[in-house]
PDB file of N, CA and C in Angstrom:
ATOM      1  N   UNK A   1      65.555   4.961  -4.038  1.00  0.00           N
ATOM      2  CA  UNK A   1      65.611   6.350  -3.603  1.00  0.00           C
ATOM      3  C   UNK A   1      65.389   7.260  -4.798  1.00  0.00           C
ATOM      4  N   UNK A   2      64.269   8.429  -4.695  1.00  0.00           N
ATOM      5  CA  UNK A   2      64.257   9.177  -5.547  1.00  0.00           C
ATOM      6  C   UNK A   2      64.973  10.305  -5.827  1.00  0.00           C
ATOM      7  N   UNK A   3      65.349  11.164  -6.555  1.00  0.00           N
ATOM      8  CA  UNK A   3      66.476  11.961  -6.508  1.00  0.00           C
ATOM      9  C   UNK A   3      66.062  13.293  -7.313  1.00  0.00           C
ATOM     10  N   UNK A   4      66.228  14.731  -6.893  1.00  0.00           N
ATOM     11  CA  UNK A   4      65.359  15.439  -7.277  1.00  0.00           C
ATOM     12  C   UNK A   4      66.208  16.387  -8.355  1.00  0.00           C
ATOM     13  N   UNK A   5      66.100  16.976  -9.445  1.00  0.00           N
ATOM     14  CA  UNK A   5      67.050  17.877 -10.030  1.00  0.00           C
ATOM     15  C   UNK A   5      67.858  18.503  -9.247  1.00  0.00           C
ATOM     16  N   UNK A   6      67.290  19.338  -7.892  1.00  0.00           N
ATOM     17  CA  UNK A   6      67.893  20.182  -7.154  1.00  0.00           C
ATOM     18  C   UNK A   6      69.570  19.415  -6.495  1.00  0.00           C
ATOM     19  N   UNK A   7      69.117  18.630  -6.001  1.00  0.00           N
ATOM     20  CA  UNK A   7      70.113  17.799  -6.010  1.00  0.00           C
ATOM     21  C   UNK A   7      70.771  17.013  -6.553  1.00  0.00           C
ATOM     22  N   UNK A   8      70.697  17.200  -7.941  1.00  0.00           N
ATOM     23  CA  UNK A   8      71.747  16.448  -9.133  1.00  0.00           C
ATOM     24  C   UNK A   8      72.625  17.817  -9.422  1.00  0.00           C
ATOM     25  N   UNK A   9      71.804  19.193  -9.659  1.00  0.00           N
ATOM     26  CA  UNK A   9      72.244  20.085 -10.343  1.00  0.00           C
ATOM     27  C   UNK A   9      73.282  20.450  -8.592  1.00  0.00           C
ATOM     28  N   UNK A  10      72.970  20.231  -7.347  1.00  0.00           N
ATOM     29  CA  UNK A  10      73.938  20.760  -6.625  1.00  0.00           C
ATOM     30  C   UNK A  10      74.968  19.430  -7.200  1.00  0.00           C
ATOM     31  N   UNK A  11      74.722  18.219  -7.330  1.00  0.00           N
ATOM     32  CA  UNK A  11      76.062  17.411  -7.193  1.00  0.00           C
ATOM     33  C   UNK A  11      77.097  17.487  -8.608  1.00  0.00           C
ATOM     34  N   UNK A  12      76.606  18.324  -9.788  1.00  0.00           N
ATOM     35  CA  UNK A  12      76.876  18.897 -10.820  1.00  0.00           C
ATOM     36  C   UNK A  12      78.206  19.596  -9.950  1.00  0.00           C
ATOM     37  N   UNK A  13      77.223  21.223  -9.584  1.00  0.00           N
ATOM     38  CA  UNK A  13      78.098  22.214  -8.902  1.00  0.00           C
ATOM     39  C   UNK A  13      78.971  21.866  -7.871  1.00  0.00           C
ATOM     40  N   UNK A  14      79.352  20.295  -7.290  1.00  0.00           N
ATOM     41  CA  UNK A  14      79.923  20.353  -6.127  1.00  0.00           C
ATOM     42  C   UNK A  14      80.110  21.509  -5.067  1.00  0.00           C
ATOM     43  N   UNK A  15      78.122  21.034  -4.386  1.00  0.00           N
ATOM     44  CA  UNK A  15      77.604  22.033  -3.140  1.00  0.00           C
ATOM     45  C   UNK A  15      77.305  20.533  -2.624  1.00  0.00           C
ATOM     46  N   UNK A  16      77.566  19.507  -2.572  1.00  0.00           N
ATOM     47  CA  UNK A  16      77.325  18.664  -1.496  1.00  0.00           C
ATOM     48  C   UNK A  16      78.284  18.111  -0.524  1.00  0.00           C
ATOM     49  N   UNK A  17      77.909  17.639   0.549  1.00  0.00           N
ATOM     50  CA  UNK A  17      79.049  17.002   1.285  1.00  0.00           C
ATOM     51  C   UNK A  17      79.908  15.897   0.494  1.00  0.00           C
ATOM     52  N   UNK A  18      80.912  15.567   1.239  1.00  0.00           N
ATOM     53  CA  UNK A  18      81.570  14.196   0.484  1.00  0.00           C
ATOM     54  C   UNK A  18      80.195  13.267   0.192  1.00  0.00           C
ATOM     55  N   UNK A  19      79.569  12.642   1.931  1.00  0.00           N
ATOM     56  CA  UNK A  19      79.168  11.616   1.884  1.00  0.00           C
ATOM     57  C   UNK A  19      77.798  11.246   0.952  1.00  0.00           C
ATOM     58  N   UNK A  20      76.919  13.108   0.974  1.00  0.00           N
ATOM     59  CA  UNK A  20      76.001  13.336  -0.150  1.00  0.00           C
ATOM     60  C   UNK A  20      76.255  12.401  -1.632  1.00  0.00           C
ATOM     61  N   UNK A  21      77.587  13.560  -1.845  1.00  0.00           N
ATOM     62  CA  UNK A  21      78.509  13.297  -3.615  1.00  0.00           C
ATOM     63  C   UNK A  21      78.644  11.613  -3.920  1.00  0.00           C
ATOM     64  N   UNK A  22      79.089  10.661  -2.842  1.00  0.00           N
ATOM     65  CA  UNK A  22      78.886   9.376  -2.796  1.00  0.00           C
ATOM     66  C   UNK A  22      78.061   8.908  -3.135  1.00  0.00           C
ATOM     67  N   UNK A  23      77.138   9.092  -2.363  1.00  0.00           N
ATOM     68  CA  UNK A  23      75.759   8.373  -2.264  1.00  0.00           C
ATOM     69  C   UNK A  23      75.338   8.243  -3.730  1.00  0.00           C
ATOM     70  N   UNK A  24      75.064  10.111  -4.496  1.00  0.00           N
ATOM     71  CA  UNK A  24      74.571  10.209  -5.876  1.00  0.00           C
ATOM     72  C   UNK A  24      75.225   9.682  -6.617  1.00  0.00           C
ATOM     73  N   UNK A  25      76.610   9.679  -6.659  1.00  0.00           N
ATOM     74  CA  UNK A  25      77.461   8.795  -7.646  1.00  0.00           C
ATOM     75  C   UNK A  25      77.124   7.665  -8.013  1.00  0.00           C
ATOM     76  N   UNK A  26      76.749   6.529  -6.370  1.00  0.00           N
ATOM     77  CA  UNK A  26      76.610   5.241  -6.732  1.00  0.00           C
ATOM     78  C   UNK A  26      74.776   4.811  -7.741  1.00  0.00           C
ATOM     79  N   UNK A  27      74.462   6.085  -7.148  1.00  0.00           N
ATOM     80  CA  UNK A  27      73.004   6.233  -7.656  1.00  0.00           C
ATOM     81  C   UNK A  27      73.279   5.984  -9.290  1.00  0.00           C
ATOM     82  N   UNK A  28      73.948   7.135  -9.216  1.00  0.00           N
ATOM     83  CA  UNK A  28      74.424   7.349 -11.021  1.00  0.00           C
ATOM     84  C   UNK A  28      74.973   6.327 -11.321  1.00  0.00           C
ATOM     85  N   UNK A  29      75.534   5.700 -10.960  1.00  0.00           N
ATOM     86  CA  UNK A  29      76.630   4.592 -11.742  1.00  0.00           C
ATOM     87  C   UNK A  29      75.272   3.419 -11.844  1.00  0.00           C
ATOM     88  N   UNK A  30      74.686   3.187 -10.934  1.00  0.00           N
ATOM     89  CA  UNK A  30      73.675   1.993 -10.922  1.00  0.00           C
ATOM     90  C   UNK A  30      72.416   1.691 -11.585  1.00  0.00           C
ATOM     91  N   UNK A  31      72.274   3.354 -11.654  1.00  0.00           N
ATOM     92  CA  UNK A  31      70.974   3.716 -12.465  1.00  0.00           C
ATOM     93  C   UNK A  31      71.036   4.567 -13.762  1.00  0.00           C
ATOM     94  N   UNK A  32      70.483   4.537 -15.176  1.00  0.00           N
ATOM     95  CA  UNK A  32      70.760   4.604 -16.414  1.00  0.00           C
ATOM     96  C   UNK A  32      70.171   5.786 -16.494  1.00  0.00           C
ATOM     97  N   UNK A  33      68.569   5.736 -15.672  1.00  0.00           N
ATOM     98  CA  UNK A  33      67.872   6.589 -15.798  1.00  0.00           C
ATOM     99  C   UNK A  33      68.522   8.167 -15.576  1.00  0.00           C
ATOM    100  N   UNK A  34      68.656   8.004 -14.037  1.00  0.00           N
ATOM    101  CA  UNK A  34      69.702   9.400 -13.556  1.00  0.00           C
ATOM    102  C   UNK A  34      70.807   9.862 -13.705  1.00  0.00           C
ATOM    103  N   UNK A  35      71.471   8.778 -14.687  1.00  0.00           N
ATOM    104  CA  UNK A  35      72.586   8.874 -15.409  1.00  0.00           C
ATOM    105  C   UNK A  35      72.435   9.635 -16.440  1.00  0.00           C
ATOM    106  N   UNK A  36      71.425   9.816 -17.295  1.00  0.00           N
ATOM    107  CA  UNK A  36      70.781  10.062 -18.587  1.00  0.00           C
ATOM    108  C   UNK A  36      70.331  11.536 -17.785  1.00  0.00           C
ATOM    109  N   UNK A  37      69.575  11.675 -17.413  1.00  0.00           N
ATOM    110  CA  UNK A  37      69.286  12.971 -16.258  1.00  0.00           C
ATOM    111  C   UNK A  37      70.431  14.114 -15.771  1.00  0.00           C
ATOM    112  N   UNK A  38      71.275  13.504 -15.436  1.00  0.00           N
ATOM    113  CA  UNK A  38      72.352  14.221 -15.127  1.00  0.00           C
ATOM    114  C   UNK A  38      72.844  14.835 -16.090  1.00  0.00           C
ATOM    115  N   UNK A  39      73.374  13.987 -17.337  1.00  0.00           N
ATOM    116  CA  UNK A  39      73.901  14.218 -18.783  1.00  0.00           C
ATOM    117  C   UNK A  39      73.115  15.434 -19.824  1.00  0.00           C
ATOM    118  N   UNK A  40      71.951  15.779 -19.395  1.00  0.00           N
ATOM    119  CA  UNK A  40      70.826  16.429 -19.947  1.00  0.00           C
ATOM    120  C   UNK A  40      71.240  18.080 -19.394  1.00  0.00           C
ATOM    121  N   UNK A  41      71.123  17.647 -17.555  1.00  0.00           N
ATOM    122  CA  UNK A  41      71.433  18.820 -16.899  1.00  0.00           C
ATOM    123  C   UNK A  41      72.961  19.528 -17.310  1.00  0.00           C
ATOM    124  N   UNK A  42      73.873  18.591 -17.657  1.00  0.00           N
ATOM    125  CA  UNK A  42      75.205  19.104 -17.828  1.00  0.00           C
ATOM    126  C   UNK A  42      74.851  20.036 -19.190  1.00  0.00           C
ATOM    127  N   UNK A  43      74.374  19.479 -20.110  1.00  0.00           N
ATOM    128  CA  UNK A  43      74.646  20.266 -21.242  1.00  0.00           C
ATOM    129  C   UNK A  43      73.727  21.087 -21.115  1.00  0.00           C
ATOM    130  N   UNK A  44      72.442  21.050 -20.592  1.00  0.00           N
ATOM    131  CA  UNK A  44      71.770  22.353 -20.250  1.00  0.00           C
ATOM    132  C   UNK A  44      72.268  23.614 -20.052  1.00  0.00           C
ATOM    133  N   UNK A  45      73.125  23.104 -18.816  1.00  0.00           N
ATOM    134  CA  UNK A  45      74.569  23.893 -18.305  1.00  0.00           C
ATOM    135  C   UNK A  45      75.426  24.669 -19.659  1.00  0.00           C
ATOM    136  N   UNK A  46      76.102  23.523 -20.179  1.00  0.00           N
ATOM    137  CA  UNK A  46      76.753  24.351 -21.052  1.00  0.00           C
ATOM    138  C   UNK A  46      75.987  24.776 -22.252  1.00  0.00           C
ATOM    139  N   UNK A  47      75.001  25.178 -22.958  1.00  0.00           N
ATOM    140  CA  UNK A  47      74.087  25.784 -23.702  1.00  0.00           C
ATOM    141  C   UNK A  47      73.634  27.087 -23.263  1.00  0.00           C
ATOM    142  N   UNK A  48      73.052  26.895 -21.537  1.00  0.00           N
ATOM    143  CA  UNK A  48      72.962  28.155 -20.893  1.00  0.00           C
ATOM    144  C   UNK A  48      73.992  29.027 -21.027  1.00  0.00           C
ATOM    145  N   UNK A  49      75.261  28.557 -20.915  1.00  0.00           N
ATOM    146  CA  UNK A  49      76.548  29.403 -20.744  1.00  0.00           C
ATOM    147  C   UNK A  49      76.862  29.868 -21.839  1.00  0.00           C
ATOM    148  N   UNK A  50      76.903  29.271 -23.111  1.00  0.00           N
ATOM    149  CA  UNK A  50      77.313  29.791 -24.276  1.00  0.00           C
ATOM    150  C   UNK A  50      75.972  30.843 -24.296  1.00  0.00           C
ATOM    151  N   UNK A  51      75.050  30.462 -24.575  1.00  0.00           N
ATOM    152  CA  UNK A  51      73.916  31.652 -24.458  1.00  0.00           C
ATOM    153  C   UNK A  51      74.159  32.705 -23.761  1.00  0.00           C
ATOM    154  N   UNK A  52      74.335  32.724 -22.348  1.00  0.00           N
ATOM    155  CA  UNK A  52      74.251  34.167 -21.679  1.00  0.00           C
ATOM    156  C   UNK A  52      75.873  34.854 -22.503  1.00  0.00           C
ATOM    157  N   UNK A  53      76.648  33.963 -22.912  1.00  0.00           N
ATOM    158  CA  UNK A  53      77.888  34.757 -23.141  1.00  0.00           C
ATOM    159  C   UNK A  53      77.795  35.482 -24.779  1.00  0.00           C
ATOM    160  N   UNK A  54      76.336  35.046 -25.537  1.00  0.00           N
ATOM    161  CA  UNK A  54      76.518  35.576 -26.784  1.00  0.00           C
ATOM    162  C   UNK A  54      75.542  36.850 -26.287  1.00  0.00           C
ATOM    163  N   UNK A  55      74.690  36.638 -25.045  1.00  0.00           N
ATOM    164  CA  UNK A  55      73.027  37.848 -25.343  1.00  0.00           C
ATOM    165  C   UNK A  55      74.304  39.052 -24.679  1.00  0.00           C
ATOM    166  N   UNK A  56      74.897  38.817 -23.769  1.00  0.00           N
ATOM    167  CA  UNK A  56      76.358  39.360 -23.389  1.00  0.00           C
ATOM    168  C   UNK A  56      76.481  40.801 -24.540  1.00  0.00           C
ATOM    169  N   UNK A  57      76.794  39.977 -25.857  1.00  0.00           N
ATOM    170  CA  UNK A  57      77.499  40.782 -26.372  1.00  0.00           C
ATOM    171  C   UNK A  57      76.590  41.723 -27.272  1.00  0.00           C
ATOM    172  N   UNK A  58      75.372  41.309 -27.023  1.00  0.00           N
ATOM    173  CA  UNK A  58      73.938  42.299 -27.862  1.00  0.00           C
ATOM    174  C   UNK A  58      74.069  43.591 -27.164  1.00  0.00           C
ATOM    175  N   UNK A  59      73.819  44.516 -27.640  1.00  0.00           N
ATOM    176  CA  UNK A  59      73.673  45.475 -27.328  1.00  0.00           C
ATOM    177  C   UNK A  59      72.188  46.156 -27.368  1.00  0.00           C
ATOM    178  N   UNK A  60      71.660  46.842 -26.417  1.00  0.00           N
ATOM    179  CA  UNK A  60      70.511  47.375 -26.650  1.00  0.00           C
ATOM    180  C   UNK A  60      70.278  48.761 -27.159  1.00  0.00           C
ATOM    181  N   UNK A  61      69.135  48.383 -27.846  1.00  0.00           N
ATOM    182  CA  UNK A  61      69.036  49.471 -29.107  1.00  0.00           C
ATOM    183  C   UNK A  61      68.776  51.336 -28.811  1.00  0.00           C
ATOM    184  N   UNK A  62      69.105  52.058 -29.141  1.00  0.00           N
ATOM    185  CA  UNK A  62      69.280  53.324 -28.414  1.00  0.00           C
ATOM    186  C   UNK A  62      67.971  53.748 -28.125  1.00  0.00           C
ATOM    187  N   UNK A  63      66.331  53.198 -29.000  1.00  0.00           N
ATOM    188  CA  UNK A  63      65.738  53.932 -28.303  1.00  0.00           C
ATOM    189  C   UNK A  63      64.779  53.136 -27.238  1.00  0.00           C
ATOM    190  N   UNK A  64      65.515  52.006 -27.116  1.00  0.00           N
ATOM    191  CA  UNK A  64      64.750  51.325 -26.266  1.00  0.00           C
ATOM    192  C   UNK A  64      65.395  51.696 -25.041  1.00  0.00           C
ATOM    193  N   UNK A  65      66.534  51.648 -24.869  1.00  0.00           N
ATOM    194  CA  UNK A  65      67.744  52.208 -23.894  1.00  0.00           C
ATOM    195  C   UNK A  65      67.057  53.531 -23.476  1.00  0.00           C
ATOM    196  N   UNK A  66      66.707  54.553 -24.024  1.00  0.00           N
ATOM    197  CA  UNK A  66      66.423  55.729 -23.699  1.00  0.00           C
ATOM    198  C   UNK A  66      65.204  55.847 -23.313  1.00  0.00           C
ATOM    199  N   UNK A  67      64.002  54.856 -23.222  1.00  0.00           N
ATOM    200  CA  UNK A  67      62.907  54.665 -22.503  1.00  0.00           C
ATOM    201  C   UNK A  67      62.811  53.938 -21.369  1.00  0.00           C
ATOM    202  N   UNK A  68      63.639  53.350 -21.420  1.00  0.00           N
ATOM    203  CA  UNK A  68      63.917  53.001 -20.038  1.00  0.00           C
ATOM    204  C   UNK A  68      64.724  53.426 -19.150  1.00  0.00           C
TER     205      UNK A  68
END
């Protein structure tokens, strides 16, 4: 069975059913590949997050602010 980001990154977010979350688990546990896949997406995850929480604290510059 092939398995698509969309549905690793929902079984990340727990947006799937139980029996979904199962299924991918055993996927993951059995397979190295999507194991390795998953592990990629997680820290993606947390890189994204530290990122949006530093551009967060930029401030935009007054005269760019004032042209727009």
């Amino acid at each position: 069975m092939k398995i698509d980001d969309s549905a690793l990154i929902k079984f990340i977010n727990n947006d799937l059913s139980r029996s979904e979350r199962n299924i991918i688990q055993l996927l993951i546990n059995n397979n190295s590949k999507i194991k390795s896949r998953v592990e990629g997406l997680k820290n993606f995850k947390s890189i994204l997050k530290e990122e949006s929480k530093v551009n967060k604290k930029i401030k935009m510059p007054k005269s760019l602010y004032e042209k727009i």
